[in-house]
Protein backbone atom coordinates (compact mmCIF):
# COMPACT_ATOMS: atom_id res chain seq x y z
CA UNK A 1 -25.79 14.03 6.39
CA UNK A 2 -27.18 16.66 3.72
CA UNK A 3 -23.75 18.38 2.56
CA UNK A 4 -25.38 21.71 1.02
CA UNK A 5 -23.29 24.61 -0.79
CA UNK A 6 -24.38 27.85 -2.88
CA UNK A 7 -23.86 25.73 -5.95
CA UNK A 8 -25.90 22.38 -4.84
CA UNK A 9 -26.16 19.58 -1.89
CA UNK A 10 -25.50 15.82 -2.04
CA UNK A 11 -26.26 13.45 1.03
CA UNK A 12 -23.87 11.63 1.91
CA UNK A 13 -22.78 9.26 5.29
CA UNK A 14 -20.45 11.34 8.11
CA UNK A 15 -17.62 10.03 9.75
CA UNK A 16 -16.19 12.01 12.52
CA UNK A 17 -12.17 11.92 12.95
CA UNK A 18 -9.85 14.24 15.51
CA UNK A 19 -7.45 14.66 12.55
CA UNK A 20 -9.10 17.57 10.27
CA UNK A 21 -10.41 20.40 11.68
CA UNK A 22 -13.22 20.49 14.26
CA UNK A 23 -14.92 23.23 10.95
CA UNK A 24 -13.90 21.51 8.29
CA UNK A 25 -15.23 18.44 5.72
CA UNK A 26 -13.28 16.75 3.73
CA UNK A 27 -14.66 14.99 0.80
CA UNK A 28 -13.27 12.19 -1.58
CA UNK A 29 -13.69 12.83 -5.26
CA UNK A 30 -13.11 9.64 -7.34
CA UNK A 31 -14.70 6.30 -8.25
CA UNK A 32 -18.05 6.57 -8.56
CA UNK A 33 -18.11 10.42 -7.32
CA UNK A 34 -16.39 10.91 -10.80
CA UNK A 35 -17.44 14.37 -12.46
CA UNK A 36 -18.19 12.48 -15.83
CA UNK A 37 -20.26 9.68 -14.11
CA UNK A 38 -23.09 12.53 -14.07
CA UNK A 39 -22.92 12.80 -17.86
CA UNK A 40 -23.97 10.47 -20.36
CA UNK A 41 -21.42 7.44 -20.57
CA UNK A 42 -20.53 3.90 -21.73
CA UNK A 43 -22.90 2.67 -18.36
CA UNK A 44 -26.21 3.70 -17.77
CA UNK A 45 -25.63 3.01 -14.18
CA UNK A 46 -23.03 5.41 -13.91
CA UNK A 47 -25.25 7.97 -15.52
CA UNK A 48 -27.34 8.23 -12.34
CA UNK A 49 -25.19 8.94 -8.94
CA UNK A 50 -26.47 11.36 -6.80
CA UNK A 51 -23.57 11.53 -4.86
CA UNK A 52 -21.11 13.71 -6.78
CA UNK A 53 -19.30 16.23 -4.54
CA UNK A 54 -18.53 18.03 -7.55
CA UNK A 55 -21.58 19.51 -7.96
CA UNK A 56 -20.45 21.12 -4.39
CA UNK A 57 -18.24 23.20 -5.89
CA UNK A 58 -17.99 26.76 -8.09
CA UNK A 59 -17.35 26.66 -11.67
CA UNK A 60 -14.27 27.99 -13.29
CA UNK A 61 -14.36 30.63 -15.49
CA UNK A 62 -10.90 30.20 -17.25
CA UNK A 63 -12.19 26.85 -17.80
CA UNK A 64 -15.02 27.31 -20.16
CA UNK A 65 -17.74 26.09 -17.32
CA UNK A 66 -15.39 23.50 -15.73
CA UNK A 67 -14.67 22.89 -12.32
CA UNK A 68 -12.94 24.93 -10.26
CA UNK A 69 -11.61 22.18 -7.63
CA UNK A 70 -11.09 24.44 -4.69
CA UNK A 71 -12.58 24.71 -1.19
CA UNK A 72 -16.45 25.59 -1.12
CA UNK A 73 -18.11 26.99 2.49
CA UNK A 74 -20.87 24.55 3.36
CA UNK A 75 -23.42 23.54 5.85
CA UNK A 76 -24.13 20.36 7.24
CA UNK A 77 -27.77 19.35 8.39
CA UNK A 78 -29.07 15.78 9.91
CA UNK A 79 -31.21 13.65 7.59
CA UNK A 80 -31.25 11.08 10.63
CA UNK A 81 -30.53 8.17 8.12
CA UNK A 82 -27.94 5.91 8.81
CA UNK A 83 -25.18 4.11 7.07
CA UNK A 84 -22.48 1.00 7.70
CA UNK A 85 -19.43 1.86 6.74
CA UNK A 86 -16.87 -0.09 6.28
CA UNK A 87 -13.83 0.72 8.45
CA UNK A 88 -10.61 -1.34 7.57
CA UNK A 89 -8.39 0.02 10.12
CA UNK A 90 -9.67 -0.06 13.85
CA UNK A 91 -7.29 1.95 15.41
CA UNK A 92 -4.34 4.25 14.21
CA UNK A 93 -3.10 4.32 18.06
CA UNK A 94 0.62 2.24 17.70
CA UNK A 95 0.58 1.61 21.03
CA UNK A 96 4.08 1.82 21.32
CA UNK A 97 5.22 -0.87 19.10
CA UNK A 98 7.29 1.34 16.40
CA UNK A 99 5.04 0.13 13.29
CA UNK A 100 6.10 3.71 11.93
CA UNK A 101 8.86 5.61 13.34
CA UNK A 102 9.82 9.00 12.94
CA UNK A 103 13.26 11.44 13.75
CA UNK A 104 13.13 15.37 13.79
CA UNK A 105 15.18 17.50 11.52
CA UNK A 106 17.72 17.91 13.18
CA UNK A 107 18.77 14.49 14.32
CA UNK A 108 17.65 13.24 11.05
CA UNK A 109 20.76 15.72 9.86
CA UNK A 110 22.72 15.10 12.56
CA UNK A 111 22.59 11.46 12.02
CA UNK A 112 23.44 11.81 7.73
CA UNK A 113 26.53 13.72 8.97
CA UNK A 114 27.03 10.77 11.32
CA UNK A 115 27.09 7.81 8.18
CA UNK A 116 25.22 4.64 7.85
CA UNK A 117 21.73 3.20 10.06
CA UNK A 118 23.03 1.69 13.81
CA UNK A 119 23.28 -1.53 12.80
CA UNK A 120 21.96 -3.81 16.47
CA UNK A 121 23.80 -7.14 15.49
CA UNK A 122 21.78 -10.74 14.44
CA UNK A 123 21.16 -12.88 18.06
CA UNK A 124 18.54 -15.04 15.75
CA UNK A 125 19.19 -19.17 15.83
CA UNK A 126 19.66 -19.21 11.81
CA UNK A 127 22.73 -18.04 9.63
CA UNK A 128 22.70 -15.29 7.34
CA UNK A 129 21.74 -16.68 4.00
CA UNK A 130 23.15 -16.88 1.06
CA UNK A 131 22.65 -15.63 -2.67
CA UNK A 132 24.80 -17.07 -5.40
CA UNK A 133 22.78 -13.90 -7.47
CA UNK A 134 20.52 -11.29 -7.23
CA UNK A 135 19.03 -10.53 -3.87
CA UNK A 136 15.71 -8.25 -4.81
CA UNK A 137 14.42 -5.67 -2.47
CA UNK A 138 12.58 -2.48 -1.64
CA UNK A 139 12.60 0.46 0.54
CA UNK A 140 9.93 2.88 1.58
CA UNK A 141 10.16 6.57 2.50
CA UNK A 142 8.06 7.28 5.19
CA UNK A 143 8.48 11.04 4.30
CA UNK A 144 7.60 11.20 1.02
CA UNK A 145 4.12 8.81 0.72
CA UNK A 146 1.53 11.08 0.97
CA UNK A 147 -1.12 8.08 1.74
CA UNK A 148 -3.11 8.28 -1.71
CA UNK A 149 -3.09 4.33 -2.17
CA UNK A 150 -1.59 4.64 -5.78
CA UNK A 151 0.16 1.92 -4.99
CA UNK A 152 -2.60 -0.01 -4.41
CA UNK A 153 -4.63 0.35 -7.40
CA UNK A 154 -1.31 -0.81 -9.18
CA UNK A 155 -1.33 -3.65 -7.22
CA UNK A 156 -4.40 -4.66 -8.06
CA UNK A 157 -4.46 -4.01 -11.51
CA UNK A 158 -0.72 -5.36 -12.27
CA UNK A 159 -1.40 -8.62 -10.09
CA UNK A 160 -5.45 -9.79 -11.12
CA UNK A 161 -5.71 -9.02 -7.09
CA UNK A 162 -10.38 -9.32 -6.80
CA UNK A 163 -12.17 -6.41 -5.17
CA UNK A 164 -14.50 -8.22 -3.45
CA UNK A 165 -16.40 -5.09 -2.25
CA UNK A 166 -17.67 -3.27 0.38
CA UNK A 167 -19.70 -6.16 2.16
CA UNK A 168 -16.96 -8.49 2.19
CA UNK A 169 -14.36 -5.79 2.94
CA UNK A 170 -15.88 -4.87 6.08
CA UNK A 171 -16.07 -8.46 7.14
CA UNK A 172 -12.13 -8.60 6.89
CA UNK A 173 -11.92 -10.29 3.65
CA UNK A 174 -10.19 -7.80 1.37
CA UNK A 175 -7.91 -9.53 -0.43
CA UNK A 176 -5.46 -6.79 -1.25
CA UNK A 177 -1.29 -7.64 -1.59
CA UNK A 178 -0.65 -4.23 -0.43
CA UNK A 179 -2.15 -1.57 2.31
CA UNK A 180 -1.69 1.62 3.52
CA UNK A 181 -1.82 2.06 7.22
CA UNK A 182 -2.57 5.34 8.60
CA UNK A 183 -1.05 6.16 11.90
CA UNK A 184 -1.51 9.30 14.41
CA UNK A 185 0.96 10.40 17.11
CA UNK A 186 0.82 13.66 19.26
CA UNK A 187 -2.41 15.28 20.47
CA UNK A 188 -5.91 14.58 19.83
CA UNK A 189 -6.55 18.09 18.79
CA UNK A 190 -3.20 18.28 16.78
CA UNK A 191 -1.92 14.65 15.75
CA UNK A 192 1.30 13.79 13.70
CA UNK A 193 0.07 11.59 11.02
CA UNK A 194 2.13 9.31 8.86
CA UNK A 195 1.08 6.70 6.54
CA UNK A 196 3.01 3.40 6.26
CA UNK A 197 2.76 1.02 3.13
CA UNK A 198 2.32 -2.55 4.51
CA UNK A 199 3.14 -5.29 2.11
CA UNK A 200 4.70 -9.19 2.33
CA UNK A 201 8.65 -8.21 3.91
CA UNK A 202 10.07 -11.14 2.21
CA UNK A 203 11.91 -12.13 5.58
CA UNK A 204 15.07 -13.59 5.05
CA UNK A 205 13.68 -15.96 8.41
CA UNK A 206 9.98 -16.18 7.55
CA UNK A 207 7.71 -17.24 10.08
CA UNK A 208 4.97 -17.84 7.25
CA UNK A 209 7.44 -20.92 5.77
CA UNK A 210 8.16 -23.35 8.54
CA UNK A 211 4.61 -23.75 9.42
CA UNK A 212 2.74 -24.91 5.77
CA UNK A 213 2.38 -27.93 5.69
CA UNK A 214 3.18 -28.75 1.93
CA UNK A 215 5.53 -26.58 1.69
CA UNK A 216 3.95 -24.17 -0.56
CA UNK A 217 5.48 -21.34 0.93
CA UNK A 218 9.64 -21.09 0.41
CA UNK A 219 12.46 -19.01 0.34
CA UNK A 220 13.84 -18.65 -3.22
CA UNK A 221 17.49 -17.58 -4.03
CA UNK A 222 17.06 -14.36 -5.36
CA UNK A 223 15.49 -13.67 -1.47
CA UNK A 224 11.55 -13.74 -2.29
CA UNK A 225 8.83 -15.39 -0.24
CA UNK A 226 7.40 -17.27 -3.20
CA UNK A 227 4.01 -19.07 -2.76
CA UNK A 228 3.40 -22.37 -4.92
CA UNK A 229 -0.52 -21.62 -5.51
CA UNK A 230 -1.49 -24.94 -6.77
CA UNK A 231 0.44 -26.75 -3.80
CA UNK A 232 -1.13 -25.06 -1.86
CA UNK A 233 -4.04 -26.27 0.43
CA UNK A 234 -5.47 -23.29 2.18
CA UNK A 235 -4.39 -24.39 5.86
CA UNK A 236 -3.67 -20.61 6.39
CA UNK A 237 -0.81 -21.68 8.99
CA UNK A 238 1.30 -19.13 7.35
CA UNK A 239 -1.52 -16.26 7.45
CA UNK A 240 -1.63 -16.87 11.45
CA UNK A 241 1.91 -17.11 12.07
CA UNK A 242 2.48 -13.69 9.94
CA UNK A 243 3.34 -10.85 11.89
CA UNK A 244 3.00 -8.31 9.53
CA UNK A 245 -0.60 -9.62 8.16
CA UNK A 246 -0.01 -9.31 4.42
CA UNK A 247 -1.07 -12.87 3.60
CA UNK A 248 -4.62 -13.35 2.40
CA UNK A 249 -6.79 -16.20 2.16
CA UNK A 250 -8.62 -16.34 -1.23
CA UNK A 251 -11.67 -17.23 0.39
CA UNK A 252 -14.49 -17.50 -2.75
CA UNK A 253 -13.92 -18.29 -6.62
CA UNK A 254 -14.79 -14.31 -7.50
CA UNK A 255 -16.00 -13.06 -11.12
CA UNK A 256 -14.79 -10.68 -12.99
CA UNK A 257 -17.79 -9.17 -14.06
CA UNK A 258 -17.74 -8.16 -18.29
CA UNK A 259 -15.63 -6.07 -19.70
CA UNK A 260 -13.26 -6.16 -16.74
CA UNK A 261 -11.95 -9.51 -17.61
CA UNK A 262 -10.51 -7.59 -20.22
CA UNK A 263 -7.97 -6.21 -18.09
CA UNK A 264 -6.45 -9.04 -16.37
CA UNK A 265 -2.65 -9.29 -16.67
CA UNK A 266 -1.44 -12.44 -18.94
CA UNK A 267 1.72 -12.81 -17.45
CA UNK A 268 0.08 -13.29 -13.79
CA UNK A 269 -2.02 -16.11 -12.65
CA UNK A 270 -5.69 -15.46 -11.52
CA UNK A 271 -5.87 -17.82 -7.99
CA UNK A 272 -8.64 -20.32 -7.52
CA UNK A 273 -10.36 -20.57 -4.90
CA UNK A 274 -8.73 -21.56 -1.07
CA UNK A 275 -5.05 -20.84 -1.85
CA UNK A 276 -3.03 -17.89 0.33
CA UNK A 277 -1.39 -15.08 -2.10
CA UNK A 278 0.53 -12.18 -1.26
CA UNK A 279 2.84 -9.85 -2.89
CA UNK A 280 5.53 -11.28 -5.11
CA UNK A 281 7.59 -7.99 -5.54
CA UNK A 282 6.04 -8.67 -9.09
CA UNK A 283 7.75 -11.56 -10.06
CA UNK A 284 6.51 -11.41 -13.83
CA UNK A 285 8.33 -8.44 -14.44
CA UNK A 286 11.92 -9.32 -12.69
CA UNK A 287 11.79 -12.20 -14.88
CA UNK A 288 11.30 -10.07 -17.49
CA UNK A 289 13.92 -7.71 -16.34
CA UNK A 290 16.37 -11.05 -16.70
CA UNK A 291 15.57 -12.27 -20.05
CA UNK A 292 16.25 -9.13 -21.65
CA UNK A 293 19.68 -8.75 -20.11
CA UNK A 294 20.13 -11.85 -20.72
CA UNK A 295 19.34 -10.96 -23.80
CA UNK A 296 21.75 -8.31 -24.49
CA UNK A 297 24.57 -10.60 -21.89
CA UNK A 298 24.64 -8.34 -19.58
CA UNK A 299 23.52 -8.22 -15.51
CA UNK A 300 20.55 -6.06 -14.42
CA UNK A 301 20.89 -2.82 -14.28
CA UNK A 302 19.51 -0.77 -11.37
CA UNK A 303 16.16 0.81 -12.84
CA UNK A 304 15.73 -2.14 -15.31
CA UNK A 305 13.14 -3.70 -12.96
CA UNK A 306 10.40 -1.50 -11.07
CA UNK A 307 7.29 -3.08 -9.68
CA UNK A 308 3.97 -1.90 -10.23
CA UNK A 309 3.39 0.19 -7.18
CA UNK A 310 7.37 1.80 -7.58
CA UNK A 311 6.17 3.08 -10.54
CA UNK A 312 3.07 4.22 -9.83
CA UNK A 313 4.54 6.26 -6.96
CA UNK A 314 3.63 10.25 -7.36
CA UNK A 315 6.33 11.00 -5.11
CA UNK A 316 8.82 8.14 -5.57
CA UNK A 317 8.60 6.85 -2.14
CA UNK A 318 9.10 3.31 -3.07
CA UNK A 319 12.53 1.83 -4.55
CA UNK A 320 13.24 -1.40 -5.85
CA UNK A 321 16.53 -2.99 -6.61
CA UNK A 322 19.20 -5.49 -5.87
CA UNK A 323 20.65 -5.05 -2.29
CA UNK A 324 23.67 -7.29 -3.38
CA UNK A 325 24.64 -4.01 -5.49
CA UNK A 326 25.71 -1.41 -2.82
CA UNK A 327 25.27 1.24 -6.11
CA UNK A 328 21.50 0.72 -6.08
CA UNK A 329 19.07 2.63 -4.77
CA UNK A 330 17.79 0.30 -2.95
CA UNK A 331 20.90 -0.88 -0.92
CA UNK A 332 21.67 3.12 -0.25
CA UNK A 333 18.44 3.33 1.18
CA UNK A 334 18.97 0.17 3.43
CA UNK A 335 22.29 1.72 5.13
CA UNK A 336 20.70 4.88 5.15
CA UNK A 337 20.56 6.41 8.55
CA UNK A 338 16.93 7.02 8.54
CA UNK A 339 16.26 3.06 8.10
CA UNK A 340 14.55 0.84 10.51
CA UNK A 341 12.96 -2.69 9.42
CA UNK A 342 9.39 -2.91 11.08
CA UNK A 343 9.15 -5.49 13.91
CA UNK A 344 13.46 -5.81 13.57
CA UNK A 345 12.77 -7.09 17.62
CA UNK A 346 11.66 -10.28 15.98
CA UNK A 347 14.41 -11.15 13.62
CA UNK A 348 12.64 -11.80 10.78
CA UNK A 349 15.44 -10.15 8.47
CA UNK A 350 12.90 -8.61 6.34
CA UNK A 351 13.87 -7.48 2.66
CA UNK A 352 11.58 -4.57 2.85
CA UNK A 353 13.27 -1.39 4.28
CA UNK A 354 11.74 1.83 5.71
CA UNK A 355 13.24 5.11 5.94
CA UNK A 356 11.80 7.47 9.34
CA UNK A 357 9.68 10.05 8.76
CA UNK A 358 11.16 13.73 9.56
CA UNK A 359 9.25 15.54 11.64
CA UNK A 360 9.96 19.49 11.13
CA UNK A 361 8.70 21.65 14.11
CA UNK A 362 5.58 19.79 14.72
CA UNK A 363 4.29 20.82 17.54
């Protein structure tokens, strides 16, 4: 599709969604659509793109010939080339199953007036276990992520998680710890999206541990999902029985191509080749978090500890902290009335908590 404004035209591949306007485009600026990837930099391959969107759009005059990043009219004409692209969510149709929930204004006040989240009792086969000392976990707010995946790009950078590209992605072998799912209730013409961070729950009964074989997956003390890498033996038993589908299979030994080797985290192990990982509420840095109040003999403070995609957060959606301290953040947010766990009809007991999105007069 030729994408032509009074300032210049790019071609670049459509994809038609129900959730923008039926006579609007919306176009991604970043990675390789970067405004300085058309100047001279470090890479002569990223001197060359012909794909900037930028070049869309008027220039600023307060700016000194910058960019003024605002909306541009356009027209849109067929070049009758075609493109793969690679879609990593199918559907964003729940289906009923309450991945994402969401309460209207005034329940959502009606219920803060009313106290704490309906709690709908434990029926499961196993007892409530326990944690002689810290018991980490995290909440989500629904209503505050705004879906930009800056979580994401945290993850990856903070945990030496491989992007293994756009081939491979496509084929369903992304190898991200962390997601954001993209869900759309309501009308066709006028749908009620929310975005929902996916990531390992850390279930207190985890259907991902009674199934490996050596054991490699376990439940730790401090309520974590840990994964032994190098006992591990790549059955993926505990990828198939995961309901949530935040464990991924390392499939190939992948490069780091130079200078991005640079980069990699020392204090986090880069897997080999046929071991499951998944998200470790970044271990590295609540051990780090110990030692130094240890350090100063002390406990942990609430704040001390935030994992990469908590801080990373533009809008503070995600909170990390110890639910055995019912002053953290973390633990208000897991009594809040707005929380649900995802799945909670399967009694996994996860440590990950959600809070409902409000809905405010949508029609």
């Amino acid at each position: 599709m030729r994408v032509a404004s009074p300032h210049g035209a790019v071609e670049l591949p459509a994809y038609v969604s129900s959730s923008i306007h039926p006579n609007a485009v919306a176009v991604p600026i970043g990675h390789r659509y970067a405004p300085y990837h058309v100047r001279n930099g470090r890479y002569v391959t990223a001197t060359s793109t012909p794909t900037n969107p930028v070049v869309l759009l008027p220039a600023a005059p307060e700016s000194g010939g910058g960019v003024s990043y605002a909306g541009v009219r356009v027209t849109l004409t067929k070049t009758g080339a075609r493109r793969p692209l690679a879609i990593l969510q199918g559907t964003h149709d729940q289906e009923e199953r309450e991945l994402v929930q969401h309460v209207d204004l005034a329940a959502a006040r009606e219920q803060a007036l009313r106290g704490k989240r309906e709690e709908h009792g434990d029926s499961g086969m196993y007892p409530p276990q326990q944690y002689p000392g810290y018991r980490w976990g995290l909440s989500v707010d629904t209503d505050s992520c705004i879906g930009c995946q800056a979580c994401v790009v945290s993850c990856i950078a903070e945990n030496n998680v491989p992007v293994v590209g756009k081939a491979q992605a496509a084929y369903g072998r992304q190898v991200h710890w962390l997601r954001v799912e993209r869900w759309a209730e309501g009308k066709e013409q006028s749908p009620h999206n929310t975005f929902l961070p996916m990531l390992c729950q850390h279930c207190e009964v985890a259907p991902c541990e009674p199934v490996c074989p050596v054991f490699a997956a376990y439940r730790t003390e401090e309520g974590l999902n840990g994964q032994v890498y190098n006992r591990c033996v790549g059955t993926r038993y505990c990828g198939n029985n995961c309901p949530y589908h935040v464990r991924r299979f390392n499939w190939f030994s992948y490069e780091f191509p130079s200078p991005l080797e640079v980069q990699l985290n020392p204090e986090v192990t880069v897997r080999q080749l046929g071991v499951m990982e998944k998200c470790t509420m970044c271990i590295q840095r609540i051990v780090a978090g110990k030692d130094k109040a240890r350090d100063e003999k002390r406990a942990v403070r609430d704040g001390d500890i935030q994992t990469a995609c908590q801080q990373t957060c533009p809008t503070n959606a995600i909170t990390f902290g110890n639910l055995k301290d019912p002053q953290s953040a973390a633990s208000k947010h897991r009594q809040a009335a707005r929380a649900y766990d995802v799945l909670d009809e399967l009694g996994t007991r996860p440590s990950v908590t959600y809070l409902k999105k409000v809905t405010r007069g949508h029609a």
